[in-house]
Protein backbone atom coordinates (compact mmCIF):
# COMPACT_ATOMS: atom_id res chain seq x y z
CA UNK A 1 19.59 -52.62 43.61
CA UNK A 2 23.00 -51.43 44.23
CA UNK A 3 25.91 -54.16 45.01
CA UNK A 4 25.85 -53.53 48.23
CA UNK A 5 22.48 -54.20 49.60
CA UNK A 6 23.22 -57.34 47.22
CA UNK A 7 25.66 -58.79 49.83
CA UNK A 8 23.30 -57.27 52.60
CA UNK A 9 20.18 -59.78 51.56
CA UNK A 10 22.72 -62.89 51.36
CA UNK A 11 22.33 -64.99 54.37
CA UNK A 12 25.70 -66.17 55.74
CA UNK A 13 27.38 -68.90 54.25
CA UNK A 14 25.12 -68.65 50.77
CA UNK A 15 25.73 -67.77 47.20
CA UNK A 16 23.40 -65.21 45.47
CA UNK A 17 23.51 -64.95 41.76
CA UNK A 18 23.81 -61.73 39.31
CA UNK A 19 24.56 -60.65 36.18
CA UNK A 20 27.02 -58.16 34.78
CA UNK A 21 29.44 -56.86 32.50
CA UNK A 22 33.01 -57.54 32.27
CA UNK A 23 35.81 -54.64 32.56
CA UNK A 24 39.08 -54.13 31.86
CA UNK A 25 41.02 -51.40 33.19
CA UNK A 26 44.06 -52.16 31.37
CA UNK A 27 46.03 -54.02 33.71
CA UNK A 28 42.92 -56.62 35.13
CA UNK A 29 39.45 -57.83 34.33
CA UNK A 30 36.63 -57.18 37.14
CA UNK A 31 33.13 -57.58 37.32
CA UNK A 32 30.85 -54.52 36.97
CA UNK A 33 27.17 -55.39 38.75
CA UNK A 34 25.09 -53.01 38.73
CA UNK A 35 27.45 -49.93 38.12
CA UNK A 36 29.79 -51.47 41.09
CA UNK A 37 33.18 -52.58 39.84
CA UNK A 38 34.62 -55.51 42.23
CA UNK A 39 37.37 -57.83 41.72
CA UNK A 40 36.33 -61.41 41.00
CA UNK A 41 37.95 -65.53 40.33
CA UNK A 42 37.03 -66.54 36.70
CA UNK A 43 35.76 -69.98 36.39
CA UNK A 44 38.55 -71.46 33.83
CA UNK A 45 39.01 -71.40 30.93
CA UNK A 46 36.76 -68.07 30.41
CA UNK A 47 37.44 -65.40 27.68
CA UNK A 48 36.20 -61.91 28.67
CA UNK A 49 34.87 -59.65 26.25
CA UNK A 50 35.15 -56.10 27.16
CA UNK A 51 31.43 -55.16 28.29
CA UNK A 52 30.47 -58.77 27.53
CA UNK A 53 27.50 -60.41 29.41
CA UNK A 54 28.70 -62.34 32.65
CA UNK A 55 26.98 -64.74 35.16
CA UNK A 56 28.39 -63.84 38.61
CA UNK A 57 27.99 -65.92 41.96
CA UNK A 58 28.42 -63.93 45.50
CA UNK A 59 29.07 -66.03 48.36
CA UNK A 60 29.25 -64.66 52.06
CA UNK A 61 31.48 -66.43 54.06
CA UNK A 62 29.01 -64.71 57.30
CA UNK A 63 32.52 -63.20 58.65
CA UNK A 64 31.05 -59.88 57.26
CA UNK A 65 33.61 -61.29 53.41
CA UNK A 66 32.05 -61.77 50.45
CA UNK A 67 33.76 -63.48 47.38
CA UNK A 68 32.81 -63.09 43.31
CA UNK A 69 32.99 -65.41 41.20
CA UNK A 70 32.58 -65.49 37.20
CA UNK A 71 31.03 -68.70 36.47
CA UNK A 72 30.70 -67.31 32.13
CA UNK A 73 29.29 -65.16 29.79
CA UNK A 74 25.74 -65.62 28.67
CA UNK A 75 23.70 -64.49 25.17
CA UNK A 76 19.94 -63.98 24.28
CA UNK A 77 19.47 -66.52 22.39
CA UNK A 78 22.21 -69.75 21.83
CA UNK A 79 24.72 -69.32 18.97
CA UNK A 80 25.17 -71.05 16.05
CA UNK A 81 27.62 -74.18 15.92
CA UNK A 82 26.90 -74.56 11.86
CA UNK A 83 27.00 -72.41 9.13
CA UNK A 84 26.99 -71.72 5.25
CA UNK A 85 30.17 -70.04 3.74
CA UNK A 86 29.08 -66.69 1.94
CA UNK A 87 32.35 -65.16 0.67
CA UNK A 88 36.27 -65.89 1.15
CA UNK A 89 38.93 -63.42 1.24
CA UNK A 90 42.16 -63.21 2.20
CA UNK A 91 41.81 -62.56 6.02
CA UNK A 92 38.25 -63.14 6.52
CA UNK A 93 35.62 -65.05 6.08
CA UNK A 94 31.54 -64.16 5.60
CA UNK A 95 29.38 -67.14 6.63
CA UNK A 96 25.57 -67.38 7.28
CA UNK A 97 24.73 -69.07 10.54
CA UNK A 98 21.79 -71.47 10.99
CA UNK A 99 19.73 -68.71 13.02
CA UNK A 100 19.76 -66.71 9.32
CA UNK A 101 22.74 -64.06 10.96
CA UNK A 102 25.30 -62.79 9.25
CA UNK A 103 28.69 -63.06 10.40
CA UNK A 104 32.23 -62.24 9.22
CA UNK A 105 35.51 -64.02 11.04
CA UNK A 106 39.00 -63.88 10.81
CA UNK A 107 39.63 -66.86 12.60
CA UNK A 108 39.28 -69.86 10.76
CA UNK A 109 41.25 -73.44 10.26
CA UNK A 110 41.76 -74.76 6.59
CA UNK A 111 40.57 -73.65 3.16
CA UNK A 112 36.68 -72.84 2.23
CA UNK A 113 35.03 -72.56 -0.90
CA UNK A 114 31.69 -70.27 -1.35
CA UNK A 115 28.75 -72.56 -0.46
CA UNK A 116 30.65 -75.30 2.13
CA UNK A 117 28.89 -76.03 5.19
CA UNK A 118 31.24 -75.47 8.32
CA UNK A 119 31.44 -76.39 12.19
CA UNK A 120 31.59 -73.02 13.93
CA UNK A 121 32.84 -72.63 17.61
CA UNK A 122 32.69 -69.35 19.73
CA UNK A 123 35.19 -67.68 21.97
CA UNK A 124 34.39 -64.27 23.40
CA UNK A 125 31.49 -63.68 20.73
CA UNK A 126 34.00 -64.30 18.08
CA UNK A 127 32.91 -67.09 16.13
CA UNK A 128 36.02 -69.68 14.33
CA UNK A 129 35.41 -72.09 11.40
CA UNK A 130 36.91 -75.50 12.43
CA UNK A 131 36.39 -77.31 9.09
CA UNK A 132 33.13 -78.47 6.58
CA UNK A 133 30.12 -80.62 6.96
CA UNK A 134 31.30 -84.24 5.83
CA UNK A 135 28.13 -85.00 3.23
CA UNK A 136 26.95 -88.68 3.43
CA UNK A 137 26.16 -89.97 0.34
CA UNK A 138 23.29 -93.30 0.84
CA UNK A 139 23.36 -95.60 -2.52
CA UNK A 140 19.84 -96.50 -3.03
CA UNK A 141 18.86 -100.17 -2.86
CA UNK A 142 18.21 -101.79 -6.29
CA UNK A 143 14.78 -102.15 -7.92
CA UNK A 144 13.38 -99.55 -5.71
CA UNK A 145 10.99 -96.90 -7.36
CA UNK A 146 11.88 -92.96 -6.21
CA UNK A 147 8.75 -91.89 -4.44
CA UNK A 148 7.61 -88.78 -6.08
CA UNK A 149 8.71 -85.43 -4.18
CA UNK A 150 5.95 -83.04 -5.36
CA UNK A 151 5.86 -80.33 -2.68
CA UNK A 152 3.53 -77.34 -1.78
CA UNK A 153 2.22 -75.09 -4.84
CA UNK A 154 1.26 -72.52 -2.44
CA UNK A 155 2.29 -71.57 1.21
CA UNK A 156 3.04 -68.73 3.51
CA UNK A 157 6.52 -67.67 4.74
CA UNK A 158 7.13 -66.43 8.21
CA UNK A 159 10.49 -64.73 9.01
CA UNK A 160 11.20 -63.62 12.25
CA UNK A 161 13.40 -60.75 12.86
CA UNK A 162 17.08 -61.74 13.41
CA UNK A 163 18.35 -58.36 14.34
CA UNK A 164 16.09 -54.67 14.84
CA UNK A 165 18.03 -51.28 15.54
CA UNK A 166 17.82 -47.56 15.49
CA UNK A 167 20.68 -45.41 13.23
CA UNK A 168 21.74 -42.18 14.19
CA UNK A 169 23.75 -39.71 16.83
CA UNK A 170 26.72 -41.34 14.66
CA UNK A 171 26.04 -44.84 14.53
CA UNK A 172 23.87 -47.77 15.47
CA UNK A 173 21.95 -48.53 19.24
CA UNK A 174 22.82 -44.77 20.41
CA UNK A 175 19.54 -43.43 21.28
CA UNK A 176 17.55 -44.16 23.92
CA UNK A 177 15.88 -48.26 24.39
CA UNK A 178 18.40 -49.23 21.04
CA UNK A 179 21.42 -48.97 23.58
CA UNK A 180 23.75 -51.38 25.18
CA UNK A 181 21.84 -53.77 22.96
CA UNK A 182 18.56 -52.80 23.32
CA UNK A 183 17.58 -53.05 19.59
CA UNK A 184 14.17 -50.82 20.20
CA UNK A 185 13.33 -48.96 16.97
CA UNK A 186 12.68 -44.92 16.50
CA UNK A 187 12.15 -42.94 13.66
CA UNK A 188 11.64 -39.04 13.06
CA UNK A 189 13.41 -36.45 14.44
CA UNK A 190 13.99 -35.23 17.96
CA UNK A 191 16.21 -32.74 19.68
CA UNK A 192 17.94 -31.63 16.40
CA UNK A 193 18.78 -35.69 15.76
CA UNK A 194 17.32 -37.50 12.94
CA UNK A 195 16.91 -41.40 13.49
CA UNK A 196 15.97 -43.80 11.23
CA UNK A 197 15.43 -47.67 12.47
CA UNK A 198 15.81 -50.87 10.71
CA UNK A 199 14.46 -54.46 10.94
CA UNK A 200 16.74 -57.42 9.32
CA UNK A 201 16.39 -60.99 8.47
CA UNK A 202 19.57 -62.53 7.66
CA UNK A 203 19.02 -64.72 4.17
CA UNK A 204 15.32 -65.97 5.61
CA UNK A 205 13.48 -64.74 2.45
CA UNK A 206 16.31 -66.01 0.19
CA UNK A 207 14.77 -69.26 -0.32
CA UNK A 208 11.82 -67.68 -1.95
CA UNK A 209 13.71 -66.50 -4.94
CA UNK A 210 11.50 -67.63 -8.31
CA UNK A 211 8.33 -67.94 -6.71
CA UNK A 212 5.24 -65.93 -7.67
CA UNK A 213 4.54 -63.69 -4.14
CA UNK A 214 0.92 -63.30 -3.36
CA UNK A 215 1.34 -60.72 -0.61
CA UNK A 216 3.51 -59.72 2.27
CA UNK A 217 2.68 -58.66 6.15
CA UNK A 218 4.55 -56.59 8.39
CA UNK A 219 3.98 -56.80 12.06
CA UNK A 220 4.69 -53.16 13.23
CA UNK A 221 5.42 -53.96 17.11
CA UNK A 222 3.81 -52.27 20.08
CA UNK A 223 4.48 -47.88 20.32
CA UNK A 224 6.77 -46.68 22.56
CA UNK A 225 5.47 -44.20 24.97
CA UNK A 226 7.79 -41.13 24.11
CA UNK A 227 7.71 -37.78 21.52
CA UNK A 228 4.72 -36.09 21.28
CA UNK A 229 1.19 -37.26 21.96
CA UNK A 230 -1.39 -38.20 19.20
CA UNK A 231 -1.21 -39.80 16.11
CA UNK A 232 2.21 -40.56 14.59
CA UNK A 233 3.59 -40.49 10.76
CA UNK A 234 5.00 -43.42 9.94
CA UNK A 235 7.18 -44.01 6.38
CA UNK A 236 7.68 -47.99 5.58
CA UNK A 237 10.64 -48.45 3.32
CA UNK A 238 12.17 -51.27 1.84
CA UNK A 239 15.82 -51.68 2.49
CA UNK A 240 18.61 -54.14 0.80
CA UNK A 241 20.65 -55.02 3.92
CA UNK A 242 20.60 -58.99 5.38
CA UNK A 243 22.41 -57.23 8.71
CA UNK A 244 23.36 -54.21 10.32
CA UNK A 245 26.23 -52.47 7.67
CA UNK A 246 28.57 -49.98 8.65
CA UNK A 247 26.21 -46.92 7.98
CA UNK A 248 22.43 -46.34 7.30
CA UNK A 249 20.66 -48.75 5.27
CA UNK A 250 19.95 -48.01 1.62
CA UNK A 251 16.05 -47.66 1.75
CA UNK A 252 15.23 -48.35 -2.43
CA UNK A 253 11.61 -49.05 -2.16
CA UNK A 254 8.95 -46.03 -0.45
CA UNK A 255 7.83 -44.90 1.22
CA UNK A 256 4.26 -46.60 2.37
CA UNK A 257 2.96 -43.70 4.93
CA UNK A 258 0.66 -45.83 7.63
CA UNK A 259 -1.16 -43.75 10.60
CA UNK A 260 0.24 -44.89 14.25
CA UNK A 261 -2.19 -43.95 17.35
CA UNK A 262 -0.83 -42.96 21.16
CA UNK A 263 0.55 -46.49 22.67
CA UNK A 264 -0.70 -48.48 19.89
CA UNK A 265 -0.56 -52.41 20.57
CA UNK A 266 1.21 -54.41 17.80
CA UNK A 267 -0.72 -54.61 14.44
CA UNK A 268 -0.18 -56.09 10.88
CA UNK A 269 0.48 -54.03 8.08
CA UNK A 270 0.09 -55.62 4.37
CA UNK A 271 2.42 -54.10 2.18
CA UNK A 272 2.71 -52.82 -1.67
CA UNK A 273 4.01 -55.36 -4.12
CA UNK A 274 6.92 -53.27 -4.53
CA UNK A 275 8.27 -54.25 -1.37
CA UNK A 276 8.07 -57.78 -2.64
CA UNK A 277 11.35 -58.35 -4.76
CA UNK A 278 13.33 -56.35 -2.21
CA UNK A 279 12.13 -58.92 0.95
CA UNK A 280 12.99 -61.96 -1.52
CA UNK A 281 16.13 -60.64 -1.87
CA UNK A 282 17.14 -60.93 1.91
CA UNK A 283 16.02 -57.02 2.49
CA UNK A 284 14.43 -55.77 5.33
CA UNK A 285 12.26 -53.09 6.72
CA UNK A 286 13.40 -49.46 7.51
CA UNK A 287 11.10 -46.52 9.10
CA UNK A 288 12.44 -43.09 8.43
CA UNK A 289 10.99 -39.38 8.52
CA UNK A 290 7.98 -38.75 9.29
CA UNK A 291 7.05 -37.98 12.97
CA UNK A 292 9.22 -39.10 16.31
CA UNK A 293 8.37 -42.10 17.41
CA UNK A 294 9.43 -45.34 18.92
CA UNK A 295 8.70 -49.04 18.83
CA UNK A 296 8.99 -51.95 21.15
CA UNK A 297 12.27 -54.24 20.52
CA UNK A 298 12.42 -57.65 19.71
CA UNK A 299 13.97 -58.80 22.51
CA UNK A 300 10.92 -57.99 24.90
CA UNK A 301 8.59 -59.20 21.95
CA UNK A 302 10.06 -61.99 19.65
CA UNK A 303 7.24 -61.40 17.01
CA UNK A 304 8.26 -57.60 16.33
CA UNK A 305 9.18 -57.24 12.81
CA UNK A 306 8.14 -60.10 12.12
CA UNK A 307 7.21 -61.12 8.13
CA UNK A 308 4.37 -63.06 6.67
CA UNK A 309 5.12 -63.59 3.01
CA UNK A 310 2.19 -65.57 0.61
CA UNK A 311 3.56 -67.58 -2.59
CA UNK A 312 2.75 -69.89 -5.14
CA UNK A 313 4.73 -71.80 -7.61
């Protein structure tokens, strides 16, 4: 729907609202909708992001005016307001938030050790450390016997995916449904580009480190309808990356070749015990080679990707 049947299908004197992107041209911020870049008021205090998300309300004043105005920016999913520091340096700071993300800041107040758990805010989708976690230490009463704190000897671990993309064309989300944040996964090769895609899970599996693992699922996510008809190739790898990093992920374990039919729905995939040490380690999943083909995001399904890992002590 283009902006301008928008304002047509607003009675008069009503507010109609939309979503966008922010722009700046250099000199002023707008409000793209839909392709149509208008000048709007920003509800204050707001801090733009180039191409960030924005909420925008369009009121007719039924004098054939209409007015825009930015009432903020919105995300998928909320972000997180604590966090675990990873690593310090000089200018910047790696922290892990509490949805299992990865981040790295260079705004932060005070001095933080590896390990401190920090207050983060957010401004423009930049995240700044405002200062640790005060820890509360209770003094038991006296004479009081410690009740015993025996936990599970066996469970199963299930990691959602925190982030899913496709590399290639020179970087990540630049082909097709992985753009502009679409984080669908392809694989294969197609038009003289070869793509890989990637599945991550921040430091999820972390907390598995020196138990025995049993087994490990993979829940390979619903086929996109594009490439070639018939039955796709499909090459599993292990990869060592928590998050997206600057260039292709290093795939270290694979490949485990699985059999993928035309528009197949979402399915579980059990996978080898070498894959095991690499998922504990906060790796993830990578498809590479093999033939084109594409799979659904986990934005439109929140299980894609998703891990089911069996332990005992």
């Amino acid at each position: 729907m283009t902006l301008k049947h928008t304002l047509a299908a607003i009675p008069a004197g009503n507010t109609r609202r939309t979503y966008g992107t922010a722009y700046w041209d250099g000199s002023e911020w707008y409000a793209n909708i839909s392709g149509s870049v208008i000048s709007a008021r920003w509800l204050d205090p707001i801090q733009p992001l180039q191409g960030g998300k924005i909420v925008v309300d369009i009121t007719d004043d039924g004098n054939g005016q209409a007015t825009a105005l930015v009432v903020g920016g919105y995300t998928d999913q909320p972000r997180p307001s604590t966090g675990t520091i990873l690593t310090v340096g000089i200018t910047e700071v790696v922290f892990t938030g509490e949805d299992g993300t990865v981040y790295t800041t260079d705004r932060f107040i005070g001095t933080y050790t590896i390990g401190d758990l920090v207050y983060i805010t957010w401004d423009a989708a930049t995240p700044t450390i405002i200062g640790v976690i005060p820890t509360i230490t209770v003094t038991p009463p006296a004479d009081v016997p410690t009740p015993p704190t025996a936990g599970p000897t066996s469970d199963t671990k299930k990691t959602p995916v925190t982030a899913s993309d496709t590399y290639g064309v020179g970087g990540w989300g630049r082909w097709a449904g992985s753009q502009n944040g679409g984080e669908a996964v392809y694989s294969g090769t197609w038009a003289g580009y070869a793509l890989t895609g990637s599945w991550f899970y921040g430091a999820g599996n972390t907390v598995l480190a020196g138990k025995n693992i049993t087994a490990a699922r993979f829940r390979l996510p619903q086929r996109l309808d594009v490439g070639a008809n018939g039955t796709a190739t499909v090459n599993l790898y292990a990869h060592t990356s928590q998050s997206r990093p600057g260039g292709d992920v290093a795939r270290t374990v694979g490949p485990h070749t699985i059999n993928v039919g035309d528009d197949a729905p979402p399915g579980w995939i059990t996978l080898p015990a070498s894959f095991h040490a690499v998922l504990v380690a906060g790796g993830g999943i990578s498809i590479a080679g093999g033939t084109y083909a594409g799979f659904q995001s986990r934005l439109k399904d929140p299980d894609a990707g998703k891990l089911e890992i069996d332990w005992t002590n």
